[in-house]
Protein backbone atom coordinates (compact mmCIF):
# COMPACT_ATOMS: atom_id res chain seq x y z
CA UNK A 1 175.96 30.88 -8.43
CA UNK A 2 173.50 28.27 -7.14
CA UNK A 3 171.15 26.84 -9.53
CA UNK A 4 168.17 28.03 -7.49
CA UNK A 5 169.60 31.47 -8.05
CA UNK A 6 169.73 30.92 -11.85
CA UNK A 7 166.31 29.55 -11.79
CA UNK A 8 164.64 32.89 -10.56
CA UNK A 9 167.21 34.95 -12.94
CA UNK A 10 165.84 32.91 -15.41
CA UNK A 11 162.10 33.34 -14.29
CA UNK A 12 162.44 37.25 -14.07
CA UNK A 13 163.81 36.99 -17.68
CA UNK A 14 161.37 34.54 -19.25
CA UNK A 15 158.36 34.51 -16.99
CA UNK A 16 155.80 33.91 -19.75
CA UNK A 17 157.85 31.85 -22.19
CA UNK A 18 157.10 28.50 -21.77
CA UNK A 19 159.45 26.28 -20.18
CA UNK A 20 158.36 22.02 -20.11
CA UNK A 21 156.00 20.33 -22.19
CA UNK A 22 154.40 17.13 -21.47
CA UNK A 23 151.45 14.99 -23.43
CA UNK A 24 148.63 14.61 -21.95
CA UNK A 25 145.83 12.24 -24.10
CA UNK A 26 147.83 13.07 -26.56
CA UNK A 27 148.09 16.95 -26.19
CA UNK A 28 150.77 19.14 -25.29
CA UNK A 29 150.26 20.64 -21.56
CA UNK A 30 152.67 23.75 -21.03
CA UNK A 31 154.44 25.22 -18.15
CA UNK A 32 155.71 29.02 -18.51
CA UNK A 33 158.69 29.51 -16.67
CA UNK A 34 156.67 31.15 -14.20
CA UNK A 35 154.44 28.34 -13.44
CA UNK A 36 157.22 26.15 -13.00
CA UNK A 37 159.13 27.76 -10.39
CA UNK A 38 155.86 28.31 -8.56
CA UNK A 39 155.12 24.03 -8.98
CA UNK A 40 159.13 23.98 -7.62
CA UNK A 41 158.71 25.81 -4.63
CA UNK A 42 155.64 23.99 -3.94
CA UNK A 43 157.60 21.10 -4.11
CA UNK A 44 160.42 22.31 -2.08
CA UNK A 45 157.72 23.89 0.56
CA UNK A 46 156.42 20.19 1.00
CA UNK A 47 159.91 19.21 1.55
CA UNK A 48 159.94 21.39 5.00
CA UNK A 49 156.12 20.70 5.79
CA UNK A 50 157.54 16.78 5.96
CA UNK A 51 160.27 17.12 7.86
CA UNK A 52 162.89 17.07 5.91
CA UNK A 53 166.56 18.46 6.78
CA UNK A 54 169.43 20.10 4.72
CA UNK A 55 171.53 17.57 2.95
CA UNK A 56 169.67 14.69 3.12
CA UNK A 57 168.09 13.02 0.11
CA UNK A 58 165.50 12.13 -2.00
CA UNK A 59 165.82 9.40 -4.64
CA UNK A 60 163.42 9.96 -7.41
CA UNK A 61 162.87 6.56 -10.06
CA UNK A 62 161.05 6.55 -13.15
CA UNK A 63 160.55 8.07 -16.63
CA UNK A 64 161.04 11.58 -17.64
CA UNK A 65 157.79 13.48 -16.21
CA UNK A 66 157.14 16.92 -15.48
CA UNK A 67 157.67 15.69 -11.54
CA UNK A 68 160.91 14.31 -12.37
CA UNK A 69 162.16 17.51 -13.26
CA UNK A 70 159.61 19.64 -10.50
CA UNK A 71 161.34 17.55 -7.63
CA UNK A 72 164.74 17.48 -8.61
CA UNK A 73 165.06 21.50 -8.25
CA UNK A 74 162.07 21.74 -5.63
CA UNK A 75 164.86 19.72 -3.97
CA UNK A 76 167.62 22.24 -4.69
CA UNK A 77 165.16 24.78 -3.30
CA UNK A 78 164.84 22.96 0.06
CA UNK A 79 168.87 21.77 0.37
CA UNK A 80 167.84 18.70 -0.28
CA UNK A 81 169.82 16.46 -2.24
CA UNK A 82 168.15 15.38 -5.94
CA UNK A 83 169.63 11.52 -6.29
CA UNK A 84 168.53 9.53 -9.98
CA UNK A 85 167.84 5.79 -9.41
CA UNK A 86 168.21 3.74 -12.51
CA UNK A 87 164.58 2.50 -13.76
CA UNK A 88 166.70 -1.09 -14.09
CA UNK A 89 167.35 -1.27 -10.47
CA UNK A 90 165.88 -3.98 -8.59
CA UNK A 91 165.14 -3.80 -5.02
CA UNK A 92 168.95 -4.58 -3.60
CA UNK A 93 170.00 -2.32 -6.33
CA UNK A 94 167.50 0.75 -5.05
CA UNK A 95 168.36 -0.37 -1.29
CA UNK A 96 172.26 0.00 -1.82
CA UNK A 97 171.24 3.73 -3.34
CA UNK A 98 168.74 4.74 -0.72
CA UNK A 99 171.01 3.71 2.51
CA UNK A 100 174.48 4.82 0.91
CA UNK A 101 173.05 8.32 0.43
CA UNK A 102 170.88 8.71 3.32
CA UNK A 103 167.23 8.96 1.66
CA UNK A 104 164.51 10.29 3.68
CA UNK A 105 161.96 10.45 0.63
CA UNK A 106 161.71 8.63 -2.42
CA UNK A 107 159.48 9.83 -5.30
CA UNK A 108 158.58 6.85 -7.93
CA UNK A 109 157.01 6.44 -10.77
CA UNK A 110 154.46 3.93 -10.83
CA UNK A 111 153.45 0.97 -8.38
CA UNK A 112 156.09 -1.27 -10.07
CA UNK A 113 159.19 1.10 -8.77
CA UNK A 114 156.53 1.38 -5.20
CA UNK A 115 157.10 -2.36 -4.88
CA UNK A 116 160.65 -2.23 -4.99
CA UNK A 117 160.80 0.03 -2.16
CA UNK A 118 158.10 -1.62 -0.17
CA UNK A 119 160.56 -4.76 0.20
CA UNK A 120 163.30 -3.30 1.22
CA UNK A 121 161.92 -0.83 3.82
CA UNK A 122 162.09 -2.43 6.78
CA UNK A 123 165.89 -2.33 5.89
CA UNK A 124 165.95 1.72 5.16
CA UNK A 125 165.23 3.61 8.64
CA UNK A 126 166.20 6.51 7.44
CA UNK A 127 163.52 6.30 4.65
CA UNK A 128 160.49 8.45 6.07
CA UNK A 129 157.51 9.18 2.72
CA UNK A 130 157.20 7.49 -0.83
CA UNK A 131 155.64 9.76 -3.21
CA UNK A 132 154.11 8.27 -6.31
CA UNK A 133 153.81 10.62 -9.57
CA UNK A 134 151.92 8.72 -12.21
CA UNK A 135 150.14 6.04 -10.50
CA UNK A 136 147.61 5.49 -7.80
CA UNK A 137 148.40 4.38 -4.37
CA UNK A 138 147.58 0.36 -4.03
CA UNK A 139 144.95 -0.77 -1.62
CA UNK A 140 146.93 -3.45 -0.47
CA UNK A 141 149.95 -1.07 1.38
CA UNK A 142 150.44 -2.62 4.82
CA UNK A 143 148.86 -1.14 7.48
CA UNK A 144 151.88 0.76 8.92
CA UNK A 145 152.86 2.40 5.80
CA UNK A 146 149.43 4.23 4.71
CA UNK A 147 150.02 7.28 6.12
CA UNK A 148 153.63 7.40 4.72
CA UNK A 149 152.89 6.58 1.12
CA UNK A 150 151.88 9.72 -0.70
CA UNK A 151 150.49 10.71 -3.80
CA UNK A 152 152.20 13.80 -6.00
CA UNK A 153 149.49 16.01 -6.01
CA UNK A 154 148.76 15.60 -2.25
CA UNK A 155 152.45 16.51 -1.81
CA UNK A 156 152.14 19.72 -3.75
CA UNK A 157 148.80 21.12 -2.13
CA UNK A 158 151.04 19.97 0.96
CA UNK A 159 153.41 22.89 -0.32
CA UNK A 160 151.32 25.16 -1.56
CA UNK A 161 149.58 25.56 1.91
CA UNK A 162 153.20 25.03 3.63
CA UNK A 163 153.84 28.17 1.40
CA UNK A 164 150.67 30.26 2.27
CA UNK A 165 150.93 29.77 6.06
CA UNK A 166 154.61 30.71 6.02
CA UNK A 167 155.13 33.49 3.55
CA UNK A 168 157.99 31.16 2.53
CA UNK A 169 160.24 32.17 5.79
CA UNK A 170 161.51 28.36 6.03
CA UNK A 171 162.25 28.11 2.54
CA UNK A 172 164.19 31.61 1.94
CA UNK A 173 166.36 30.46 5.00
CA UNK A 174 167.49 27.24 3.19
CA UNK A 175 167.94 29.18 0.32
CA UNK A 176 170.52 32.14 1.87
CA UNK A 177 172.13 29.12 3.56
CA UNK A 178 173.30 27.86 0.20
CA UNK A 179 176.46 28.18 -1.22
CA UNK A 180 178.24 27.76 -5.04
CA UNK A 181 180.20 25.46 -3.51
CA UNK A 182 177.61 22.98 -1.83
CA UNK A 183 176.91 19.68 -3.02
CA UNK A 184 173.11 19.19 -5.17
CA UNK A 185 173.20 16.11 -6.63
CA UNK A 186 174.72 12.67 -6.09
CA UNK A 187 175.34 10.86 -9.34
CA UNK A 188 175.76 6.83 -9.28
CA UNK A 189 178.32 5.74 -11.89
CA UNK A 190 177.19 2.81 -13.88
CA UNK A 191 179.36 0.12 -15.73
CA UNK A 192 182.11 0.29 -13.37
CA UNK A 193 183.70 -2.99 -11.49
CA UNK A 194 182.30 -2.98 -7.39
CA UNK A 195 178.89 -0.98 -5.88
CA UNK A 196 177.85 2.12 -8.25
CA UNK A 197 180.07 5.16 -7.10
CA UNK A 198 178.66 8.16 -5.57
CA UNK A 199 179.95 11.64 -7.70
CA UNK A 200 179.31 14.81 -5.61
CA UNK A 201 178.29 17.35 -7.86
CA UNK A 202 178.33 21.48 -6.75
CA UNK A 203 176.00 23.65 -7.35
CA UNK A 204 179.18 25.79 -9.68
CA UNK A 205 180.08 22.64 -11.47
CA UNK A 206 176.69 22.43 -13.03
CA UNK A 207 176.03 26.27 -13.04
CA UNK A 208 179.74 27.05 -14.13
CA UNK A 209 179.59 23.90 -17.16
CA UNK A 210 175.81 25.92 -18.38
CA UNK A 211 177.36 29.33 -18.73
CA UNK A 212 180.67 28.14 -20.42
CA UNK A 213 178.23 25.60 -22.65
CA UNK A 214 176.12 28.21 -23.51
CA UNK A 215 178.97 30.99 -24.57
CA UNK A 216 180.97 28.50 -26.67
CA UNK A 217 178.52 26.15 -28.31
CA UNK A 218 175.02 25.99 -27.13
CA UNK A 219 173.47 28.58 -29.27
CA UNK A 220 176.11 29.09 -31.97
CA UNK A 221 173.91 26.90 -34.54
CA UNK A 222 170.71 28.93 -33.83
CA UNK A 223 172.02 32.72 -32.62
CA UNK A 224 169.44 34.30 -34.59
CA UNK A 225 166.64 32.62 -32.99
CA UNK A 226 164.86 33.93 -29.86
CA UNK A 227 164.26 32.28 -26.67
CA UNK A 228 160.61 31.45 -27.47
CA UNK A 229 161.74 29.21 -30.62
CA UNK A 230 164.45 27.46 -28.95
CA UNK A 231 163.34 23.54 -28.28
CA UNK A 232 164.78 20.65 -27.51
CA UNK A 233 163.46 17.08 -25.91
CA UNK A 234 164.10 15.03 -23.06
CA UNK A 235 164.25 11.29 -23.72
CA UNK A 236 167.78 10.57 -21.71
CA UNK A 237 167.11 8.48 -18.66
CA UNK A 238 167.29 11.51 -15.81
CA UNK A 239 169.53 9.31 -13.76
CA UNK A 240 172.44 10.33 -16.33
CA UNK A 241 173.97 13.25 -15.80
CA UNK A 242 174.19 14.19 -19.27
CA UNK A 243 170.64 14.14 -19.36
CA UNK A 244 170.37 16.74 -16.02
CA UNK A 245 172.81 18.86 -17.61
CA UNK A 246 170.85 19.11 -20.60
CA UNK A 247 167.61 18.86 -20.08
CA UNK A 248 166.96 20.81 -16.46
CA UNK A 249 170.11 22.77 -16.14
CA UNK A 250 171.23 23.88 -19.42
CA UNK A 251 167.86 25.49 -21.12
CA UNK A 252 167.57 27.86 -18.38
CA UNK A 253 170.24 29.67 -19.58
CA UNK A 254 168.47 30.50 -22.35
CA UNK A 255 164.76 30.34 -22.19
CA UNK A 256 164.37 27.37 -24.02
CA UNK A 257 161.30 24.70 -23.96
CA UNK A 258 162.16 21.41 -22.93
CA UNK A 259 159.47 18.76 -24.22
CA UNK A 260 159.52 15.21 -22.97
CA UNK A 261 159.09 12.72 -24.75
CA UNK A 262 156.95 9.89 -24.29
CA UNK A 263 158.16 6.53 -22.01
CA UNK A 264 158.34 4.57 -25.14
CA UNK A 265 160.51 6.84 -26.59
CA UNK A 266 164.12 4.47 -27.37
CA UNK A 267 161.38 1.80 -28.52
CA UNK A 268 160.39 3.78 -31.44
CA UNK A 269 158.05 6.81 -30.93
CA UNK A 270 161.35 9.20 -30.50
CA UNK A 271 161.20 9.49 -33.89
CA UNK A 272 157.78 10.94 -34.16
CA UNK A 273 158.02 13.81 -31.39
CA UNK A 274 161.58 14.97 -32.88
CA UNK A 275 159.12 15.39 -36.04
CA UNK A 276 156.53 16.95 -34.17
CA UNK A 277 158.62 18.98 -31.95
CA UNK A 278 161.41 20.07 -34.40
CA UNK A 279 163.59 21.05 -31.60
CA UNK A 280 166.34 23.64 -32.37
CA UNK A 281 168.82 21.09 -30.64
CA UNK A 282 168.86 17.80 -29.33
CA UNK A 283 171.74 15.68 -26.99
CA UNK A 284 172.18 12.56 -27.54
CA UNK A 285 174.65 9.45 -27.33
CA UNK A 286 176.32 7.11 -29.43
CA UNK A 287 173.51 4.21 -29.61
CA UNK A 288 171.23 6.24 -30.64
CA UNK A 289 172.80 7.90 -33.29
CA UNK A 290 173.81 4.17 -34.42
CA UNK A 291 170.22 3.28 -34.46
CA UNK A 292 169.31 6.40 -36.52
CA UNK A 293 172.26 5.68 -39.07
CA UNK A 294 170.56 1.48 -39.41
CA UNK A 295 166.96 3.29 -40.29
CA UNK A 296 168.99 5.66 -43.03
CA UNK A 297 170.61 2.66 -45.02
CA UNK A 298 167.50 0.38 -44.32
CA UNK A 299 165.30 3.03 -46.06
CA UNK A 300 168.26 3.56 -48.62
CA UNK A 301 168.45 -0.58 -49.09
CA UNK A 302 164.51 -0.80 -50.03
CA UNK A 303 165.07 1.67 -53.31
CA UNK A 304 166.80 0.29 -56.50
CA UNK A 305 170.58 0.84 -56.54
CA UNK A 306 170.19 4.12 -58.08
CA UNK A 307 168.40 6.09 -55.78
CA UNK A 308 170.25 4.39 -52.87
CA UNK A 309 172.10 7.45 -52.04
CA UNK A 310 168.94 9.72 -52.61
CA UNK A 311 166.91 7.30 -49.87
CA UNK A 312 169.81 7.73 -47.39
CA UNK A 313 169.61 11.73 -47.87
CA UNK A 314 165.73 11.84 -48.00
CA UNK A 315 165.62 9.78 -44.90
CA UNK A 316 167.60 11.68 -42.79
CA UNK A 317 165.55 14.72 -43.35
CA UNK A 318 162.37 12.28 -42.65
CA UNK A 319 163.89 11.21 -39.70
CA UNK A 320 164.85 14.86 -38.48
CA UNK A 321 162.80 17.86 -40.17
């Protein structure tokens, strides 16, 4: 199975659950299930209106957003190829990604990451659009590059009229001409001696990896909840895989709402929208569980000896519930 094709099982199952939360001045905005796919194929419509062929790619840079997770499958949708840049990248760093894996459009987060890209395009001929998602498009873009520098929103209504005019012929033919088998996202290893490494990822690994997940572990802890109550929160940099698998692959397999946290989420504030949230399950890895066990004995160190082991206990639950 593709992952588009578990994306509209998923939709026909859960249309009006809601599916991704995001804050907006300072309140929850909510996607069902079937507002999303419709934002993803708006995505992946805009995709075809620009140009864009099977199998090439489109890097995407920045903090978890609802466009993050919009373009990665609007991507699937079109057979284009979803690639996660590192936020830490500089501008050789984000060249070496763009040119190894062919980019034709690469969707950033702010002017910052825009920058970065600006310096190294006359070095990326394959690289036709930038599309910025939470930022405004600077006046002072040379001349030559205006018309190729797009804003997020402009992309969608792009898509949504790509759509209208088409029926969605286009897009239904790159979706029959996908296969289990295909590759839908490149992967960049980190920490490893040499250039990043390049990990092809099918469609059936990720698909596959959800369903065996999800019968063996994934809702063991919470089997008498229903889809509607079933949480969790994206904070994992999207560039990881662990946080793909988790956050945009996995809770589609069982109608759960994925709320992302906000940027400044490892600086602190994580701990307030896990309170907030309550999700029914959470990923995480190492580090941050080390962090979370230096706030338990910190708390536990400011009582008296005797209620050390209380503090510990009662800060846990603080921390989590």
């Amino acid at each position: 199975m593709t992952i588009p094709q578990k994306m509209m099982e998923a939709v026909r199952e859960y249309s009006k659950l809601k599916c991704l939360a995001h804050k907006v001045n300072g309140k929850w905005k909510f996607w069902t299930y079937e507002e999303y796919l419709n934002d993803i194929k708006a995505f992946a419509n805009a995709l075809l209106a620009l140009g864009i062929p099977p199998f090439k790619t489109l890097n995407i840079i920045g903090y978890n957003h609802p466009a993050w997770f919009i373009s990665f499958h609007g991507s699937l949708f079109a057979n284009v190829i979803p690639v996660g840049v590192y936020t830490t990248n500089g501008p050789d760093a984000c060249h070496y990604v763009a040119s190894h894996s062919e980019a034709q459009v690469v969707l950033v987060e702010n002017q910052e990451h825009l920058n970065k890209y600006l310096k190294i395009w006359d070095r990326l001929p394959q690289l036709k659009y930038i599309i910025i998602y939470n930022d405004k498009i600077p006046e002072s873009i040379p001349m030559e590059r205006k018309n190729n520098v797009l804003l997020f929103q402009d992309v969608m209504e792009l898509g949504r009229k790509h759509s209208k005019e088409t029926n969605d012929k286009f897009l239904n033919e790159r979706l029959e001409a996908q296969r289990p088998g295909n590759c839908c996202t490149l992967v960049y290893t980190s920490g490893t001696t040499g250039l990043p490494k390049a990990v092809m990822l099918s469609h059936d690994n990720y698909t596959w990896a959800a369903h065996t997940y999800k019968e063996n572990a994934y809702w063991e802890h919470t089997a008498t909840l229903k889809p509607e109550d079933t949480r969790s929160v994206s904070y994992l940099p999207l560039s990881h895989v662990a946080a793909q698998f988790a956050d945009m692959i996995l809770p589609i397999y069982g109608g759960a709402c994925v709320y992302i946290a906000e940027p400044t989420a490892l600086q602190g504030t994580l701990i307030e929208t896990l309170k907030e949230v309550r999700p029914t399950h959470i990923v995480s890895v190492p580090r941050i569980w080390e962090k979370v066990e230096e706030t338990m004995k910190r708390i536990g160190k400011e009582n008296g000896w005797a209620k050390q082991k209380i503090g510990i206990i009662n800060s846990f639950f603080y921390l989590f519930f």
